[in-house]
C-alpha atoms as a PDB file:
ATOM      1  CA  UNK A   1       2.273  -3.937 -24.752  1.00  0.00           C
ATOM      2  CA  UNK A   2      -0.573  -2.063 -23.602  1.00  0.00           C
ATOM      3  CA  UNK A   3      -0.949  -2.743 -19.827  1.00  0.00           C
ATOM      4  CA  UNK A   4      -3.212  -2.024 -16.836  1.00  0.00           C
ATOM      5  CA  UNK A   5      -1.974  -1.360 -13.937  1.00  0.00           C
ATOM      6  CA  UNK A   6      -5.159  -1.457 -10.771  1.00  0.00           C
ATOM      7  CA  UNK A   7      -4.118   0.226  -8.131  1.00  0.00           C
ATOM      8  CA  UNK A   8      -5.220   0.175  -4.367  1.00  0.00           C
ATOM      9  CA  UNK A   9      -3.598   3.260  -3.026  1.00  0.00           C
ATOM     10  CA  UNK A  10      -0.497   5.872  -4.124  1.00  0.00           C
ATOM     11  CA  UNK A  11       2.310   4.291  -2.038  1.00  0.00           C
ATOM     12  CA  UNK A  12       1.961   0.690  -3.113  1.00  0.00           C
ATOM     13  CA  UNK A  13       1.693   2.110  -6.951  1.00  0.00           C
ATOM     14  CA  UNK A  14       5.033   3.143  -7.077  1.00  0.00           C
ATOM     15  CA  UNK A  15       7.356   0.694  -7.154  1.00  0.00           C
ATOM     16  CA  UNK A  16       5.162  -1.188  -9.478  1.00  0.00           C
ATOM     17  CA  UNK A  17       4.954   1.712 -11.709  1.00  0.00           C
ATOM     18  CA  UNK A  18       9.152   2.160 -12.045  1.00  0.00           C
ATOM     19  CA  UNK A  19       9.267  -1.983 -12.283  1.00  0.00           C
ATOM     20  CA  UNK A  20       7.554  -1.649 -15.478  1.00  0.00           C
ATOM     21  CA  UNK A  21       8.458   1.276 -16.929  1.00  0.00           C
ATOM     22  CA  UNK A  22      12.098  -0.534 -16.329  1.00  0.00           C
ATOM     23  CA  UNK A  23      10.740  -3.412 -18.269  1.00  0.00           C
ATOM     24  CA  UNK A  24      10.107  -0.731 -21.202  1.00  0.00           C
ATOM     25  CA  UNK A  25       6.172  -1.186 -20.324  1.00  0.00           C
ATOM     26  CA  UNK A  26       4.212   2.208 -19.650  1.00  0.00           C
ATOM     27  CA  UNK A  27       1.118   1.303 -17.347  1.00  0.00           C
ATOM     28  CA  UNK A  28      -1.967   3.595 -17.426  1.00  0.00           C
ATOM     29  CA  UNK A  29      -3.014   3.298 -14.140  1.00  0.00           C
ATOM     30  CA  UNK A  30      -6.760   2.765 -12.983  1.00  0.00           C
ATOM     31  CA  UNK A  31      -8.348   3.404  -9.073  1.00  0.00           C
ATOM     32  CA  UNK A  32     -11.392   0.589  -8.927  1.00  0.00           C
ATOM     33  CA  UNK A  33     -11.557   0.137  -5.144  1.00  0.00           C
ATOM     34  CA  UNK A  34     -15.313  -0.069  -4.120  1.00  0.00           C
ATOM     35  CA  UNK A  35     -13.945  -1.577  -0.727  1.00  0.00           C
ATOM     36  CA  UNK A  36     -11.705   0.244   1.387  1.00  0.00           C
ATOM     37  CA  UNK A  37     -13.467   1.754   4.315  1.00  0.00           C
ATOM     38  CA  UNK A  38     -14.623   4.908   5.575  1.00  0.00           C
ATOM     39  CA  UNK A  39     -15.283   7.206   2.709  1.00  0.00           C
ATOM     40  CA  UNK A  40     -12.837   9.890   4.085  1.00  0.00           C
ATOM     41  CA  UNK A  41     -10.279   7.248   3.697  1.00  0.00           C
ATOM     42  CA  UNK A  42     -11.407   6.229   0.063  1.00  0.00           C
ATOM     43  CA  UNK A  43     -11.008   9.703  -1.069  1.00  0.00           C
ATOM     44  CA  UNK A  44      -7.595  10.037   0.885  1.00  0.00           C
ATOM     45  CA  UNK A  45      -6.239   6.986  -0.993  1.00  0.00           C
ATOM     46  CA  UNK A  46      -7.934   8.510  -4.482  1.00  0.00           C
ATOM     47  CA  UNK A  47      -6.159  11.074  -4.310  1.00  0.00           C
ATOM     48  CA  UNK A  48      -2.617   9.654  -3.270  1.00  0.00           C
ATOM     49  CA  UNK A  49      -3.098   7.731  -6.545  1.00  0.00           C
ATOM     50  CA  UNK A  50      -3.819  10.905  -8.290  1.00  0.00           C
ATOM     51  CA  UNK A  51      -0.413  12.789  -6.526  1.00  0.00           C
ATOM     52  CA  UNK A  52       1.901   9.138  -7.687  1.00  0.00           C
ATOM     53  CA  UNK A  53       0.391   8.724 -11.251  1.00  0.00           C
ATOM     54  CA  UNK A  54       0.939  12.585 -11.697  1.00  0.00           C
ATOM     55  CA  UNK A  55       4.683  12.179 -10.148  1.00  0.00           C
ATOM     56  CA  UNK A  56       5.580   8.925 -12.291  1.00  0.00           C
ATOM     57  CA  UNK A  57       4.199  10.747 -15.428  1.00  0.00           C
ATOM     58  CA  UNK A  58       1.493   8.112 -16.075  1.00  0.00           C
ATOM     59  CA  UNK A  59      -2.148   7.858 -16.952  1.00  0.00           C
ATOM     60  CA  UNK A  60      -4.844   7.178 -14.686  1.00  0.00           C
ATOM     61  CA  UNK A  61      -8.621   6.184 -14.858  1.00  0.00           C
ATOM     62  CA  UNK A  62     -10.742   6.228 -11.686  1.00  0.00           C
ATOM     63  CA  UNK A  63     -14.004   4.192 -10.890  1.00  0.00           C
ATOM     64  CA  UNK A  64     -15.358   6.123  -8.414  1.00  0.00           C
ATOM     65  CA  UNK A  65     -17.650   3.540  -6.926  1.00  0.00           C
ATOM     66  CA  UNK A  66     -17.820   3.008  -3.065  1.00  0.00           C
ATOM     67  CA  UNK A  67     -19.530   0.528  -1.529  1.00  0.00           C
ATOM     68  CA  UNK A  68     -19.419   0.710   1.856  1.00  0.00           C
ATOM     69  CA  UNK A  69     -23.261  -0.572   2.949  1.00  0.00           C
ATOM     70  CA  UNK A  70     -21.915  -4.590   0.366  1.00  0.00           C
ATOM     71  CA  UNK A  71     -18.840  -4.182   2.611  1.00  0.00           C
ATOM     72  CA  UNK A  72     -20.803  -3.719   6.269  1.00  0.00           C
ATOM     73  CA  UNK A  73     -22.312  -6.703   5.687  1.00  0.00           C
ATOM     74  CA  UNK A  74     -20.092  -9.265   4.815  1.00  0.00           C
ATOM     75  CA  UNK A  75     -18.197 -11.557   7.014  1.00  0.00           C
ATOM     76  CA  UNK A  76     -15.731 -10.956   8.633  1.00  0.00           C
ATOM     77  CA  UNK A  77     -13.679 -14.425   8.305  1.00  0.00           C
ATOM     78  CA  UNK A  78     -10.433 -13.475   6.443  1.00  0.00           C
ATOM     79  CA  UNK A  79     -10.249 -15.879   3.657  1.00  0.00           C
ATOM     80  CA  UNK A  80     -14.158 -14.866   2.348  1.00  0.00           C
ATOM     81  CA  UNK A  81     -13.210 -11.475   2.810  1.00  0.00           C
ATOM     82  CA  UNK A  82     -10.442 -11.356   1.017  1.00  0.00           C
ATOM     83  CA  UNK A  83     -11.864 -13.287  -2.082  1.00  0.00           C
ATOM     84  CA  UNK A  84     -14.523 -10.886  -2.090  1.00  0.00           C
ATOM     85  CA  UNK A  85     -11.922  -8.430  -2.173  1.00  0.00           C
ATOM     86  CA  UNK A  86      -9.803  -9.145  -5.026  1.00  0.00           C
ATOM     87  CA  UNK A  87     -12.368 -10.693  -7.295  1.00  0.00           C
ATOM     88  CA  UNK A  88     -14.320  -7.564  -6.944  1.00  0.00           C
ATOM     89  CA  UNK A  89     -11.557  -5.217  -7.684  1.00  0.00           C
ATOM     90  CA  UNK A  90      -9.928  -7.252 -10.111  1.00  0.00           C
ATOM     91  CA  UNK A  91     -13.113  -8.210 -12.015  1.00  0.00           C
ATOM     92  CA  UNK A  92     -13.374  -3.976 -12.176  1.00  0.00           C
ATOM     93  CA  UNK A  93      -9.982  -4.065 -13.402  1.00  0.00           C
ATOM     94  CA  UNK A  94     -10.021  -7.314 -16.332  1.00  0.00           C
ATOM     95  CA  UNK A  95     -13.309  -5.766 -17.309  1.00  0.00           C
ATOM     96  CA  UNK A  96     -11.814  -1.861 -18.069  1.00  0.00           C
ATOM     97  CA  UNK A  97      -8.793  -3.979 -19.762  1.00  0.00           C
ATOM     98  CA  UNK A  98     -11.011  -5.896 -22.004  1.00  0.00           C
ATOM     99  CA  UNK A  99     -13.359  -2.529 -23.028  1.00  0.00           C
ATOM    100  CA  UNK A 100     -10.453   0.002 -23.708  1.00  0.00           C
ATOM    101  CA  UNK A 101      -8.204  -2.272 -25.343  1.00  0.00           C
ATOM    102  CA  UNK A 102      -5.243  -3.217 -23.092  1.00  0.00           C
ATOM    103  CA  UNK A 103      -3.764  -6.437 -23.641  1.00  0.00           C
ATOM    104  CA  UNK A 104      -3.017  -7.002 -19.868  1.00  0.00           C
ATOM    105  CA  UNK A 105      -3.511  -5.728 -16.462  1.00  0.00           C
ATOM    106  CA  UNK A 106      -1.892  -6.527 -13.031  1.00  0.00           C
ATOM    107  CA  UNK A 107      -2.356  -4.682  -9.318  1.00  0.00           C
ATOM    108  CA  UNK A 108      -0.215  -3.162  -6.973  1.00  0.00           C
ATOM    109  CA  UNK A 109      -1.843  -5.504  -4.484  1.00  0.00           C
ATOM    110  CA  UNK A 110       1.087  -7.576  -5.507  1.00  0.00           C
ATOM    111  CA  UNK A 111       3.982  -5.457  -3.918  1.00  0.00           C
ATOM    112  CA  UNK A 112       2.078  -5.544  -0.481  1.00  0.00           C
ATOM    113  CA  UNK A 113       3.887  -8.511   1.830  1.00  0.00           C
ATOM    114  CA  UNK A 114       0.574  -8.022   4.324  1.00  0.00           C
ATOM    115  CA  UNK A 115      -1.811  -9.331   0.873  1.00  0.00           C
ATOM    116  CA  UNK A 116      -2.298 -13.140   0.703  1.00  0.00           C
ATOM    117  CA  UNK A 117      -0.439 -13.030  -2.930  1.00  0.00           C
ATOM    118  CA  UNK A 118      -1.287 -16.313  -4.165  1.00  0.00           C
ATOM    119  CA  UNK A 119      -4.993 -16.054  -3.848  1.00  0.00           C
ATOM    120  CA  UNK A 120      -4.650 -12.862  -5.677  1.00  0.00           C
ATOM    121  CA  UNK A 121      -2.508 -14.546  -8.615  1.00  0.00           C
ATOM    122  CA  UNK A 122      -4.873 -17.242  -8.755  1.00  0.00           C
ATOM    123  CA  UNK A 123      -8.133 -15.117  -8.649  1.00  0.00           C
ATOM    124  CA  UNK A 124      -6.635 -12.654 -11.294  1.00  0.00           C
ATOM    125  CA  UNK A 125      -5.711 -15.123 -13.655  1.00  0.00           C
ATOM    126  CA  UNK A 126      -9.108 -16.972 -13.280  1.00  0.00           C
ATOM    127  CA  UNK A 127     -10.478 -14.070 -13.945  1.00  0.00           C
ATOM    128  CA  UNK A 128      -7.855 -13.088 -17.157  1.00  0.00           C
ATOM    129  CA  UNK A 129      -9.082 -16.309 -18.606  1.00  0.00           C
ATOM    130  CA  UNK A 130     -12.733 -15.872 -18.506  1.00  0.00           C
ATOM    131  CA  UNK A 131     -12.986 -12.229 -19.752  1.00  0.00           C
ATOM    132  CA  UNK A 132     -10.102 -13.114 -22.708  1.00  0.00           C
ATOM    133  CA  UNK A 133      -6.925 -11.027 -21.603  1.00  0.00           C
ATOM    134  CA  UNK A 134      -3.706 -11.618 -20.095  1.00  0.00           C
ATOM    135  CA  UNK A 135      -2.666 -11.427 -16.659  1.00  0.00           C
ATOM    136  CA  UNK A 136       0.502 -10.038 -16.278  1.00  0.00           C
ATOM    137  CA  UNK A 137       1.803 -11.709 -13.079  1.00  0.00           C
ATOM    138  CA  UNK A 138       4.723  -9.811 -11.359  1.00  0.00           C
ATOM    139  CA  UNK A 139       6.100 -10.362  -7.797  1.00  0.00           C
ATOM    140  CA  UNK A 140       6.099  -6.529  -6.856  1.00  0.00           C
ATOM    141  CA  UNK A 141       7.345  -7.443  -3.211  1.00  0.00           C
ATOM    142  CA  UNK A 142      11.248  -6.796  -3.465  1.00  0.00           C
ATOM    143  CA  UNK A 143      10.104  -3.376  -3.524  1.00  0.00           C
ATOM    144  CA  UNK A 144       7.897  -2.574  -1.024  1.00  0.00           C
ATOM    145  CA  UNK A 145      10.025  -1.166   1.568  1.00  0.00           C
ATOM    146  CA  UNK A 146      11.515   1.475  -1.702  1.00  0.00           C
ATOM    147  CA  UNK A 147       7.909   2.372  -2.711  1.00  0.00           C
ATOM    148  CA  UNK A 148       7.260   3.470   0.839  1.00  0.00           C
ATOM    149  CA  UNK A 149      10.511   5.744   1.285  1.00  0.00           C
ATOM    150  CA  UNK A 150       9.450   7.243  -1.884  1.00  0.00           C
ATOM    151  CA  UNK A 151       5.891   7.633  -0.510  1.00  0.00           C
ATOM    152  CA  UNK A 152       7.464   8.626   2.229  1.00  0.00           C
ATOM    153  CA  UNK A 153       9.936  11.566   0.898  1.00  0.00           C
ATOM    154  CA  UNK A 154       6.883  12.482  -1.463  1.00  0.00           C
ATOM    155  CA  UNK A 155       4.927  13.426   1.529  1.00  0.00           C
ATOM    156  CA  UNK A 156       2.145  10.844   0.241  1.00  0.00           C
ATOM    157  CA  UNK A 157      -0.493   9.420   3.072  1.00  0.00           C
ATOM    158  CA  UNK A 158       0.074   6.293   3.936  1.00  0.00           C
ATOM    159  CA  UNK A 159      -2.596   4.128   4.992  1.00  0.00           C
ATOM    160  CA  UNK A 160      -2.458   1.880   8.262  1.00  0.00           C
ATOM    161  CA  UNK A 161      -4.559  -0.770   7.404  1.00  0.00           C
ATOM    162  CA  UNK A 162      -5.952  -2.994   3.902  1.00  0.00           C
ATOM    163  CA  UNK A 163      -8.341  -1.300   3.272  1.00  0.00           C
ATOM    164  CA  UNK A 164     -11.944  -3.082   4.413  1.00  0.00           C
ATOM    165  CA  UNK A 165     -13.982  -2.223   7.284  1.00  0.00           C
ATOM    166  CA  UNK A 166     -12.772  -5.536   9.078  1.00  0.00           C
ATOM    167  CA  UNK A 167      -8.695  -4.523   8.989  1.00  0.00           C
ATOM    168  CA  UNK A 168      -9.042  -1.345  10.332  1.00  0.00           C
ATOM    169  CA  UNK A 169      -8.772  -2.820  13.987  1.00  0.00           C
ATOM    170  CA  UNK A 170      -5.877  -5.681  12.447  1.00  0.00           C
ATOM    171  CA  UNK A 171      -4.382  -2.149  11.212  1.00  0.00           C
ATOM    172  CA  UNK A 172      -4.026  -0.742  14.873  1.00  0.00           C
ATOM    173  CA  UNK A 173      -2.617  -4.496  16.303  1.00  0.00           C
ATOM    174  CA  UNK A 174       0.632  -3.814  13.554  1.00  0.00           C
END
């Protein structure tokens, strides 16, 4: 199976990435995150997903859009936010799948136990069904606390906050 993994940042890729490479699934990894905030920060979490996609041996595919003035100016209520969020990046992601000829994608938004992981589930396989490709739903969370010693012992940056302009100061509160 020919899968697509999105991923939001270096730490939270891999744990994902050794889940399904232990399923006998090699991901090719793609960075399509138009939303996290402040482009120093962007670029810091490009390139951490450059340093774990070299270190797990994988591909990787970057959309280097950033949006930052769409992101100033939206809401700041949670839910919205976050629904922006994921359909935006996950849109990005079921649209690369469907273009280059994966049969299914996933995120590492799903090992995070700070996302709201049914919302994404639900958005992503909205969105799976609409653009004509699988969804390959995985509860990445068991590992989270593994990915980030590996992060960790890797010397990878790891972020404090989401992501968004709005979490930076719910970042600082954790």
């Amino acid at each position: 199976m020919k899968t697509l993994l999105h991923i939001c940042c270096g730490p939270c890729s891999l744990y994902c990435i050794d889940s399904l490479k232990n399923e006998g699934i090699e991901p090719f990894g793609l960075f399509a995150n138009p939303n996290i905030h402040r482009f120093d920060e962007y670029l810091r979490r490009m390139q951490s997903t450059r340093q774990a996609c070299a270190w797990k041996g994988i591909k990787l595919d970057i959309i280097d859009r950033y949006e930052e003035d769409k992101w100033l100016k939206f809401s700041p209520d949670d839910r919205s936010r976050c629904i922006m969020c994921y359909e935006t990046r996950l849109t990005m992601t079921a649209d690369y799948c469907t273009a280059n000829g994966f049969d299914s994608f996933t995120t590492s938004l799903l090992v995070s136990p700070y996302q709201q992981h049914d919302l994404i589930r639900e958005i992503a396989e909205k969105i799976a069904a609409a653009k004509g490709v699988r969804f390959l739903y995985r509860d990445f969370r068991p590992g989270f606390r593994e990915g980030q010693t590996q992060a960790r012992l890797a010397g990878m940056y790891r972020q404090k906050y989401c992501g968004c302009v709005h979490s930076i100061a719910e970042g600082a509160k954790k």
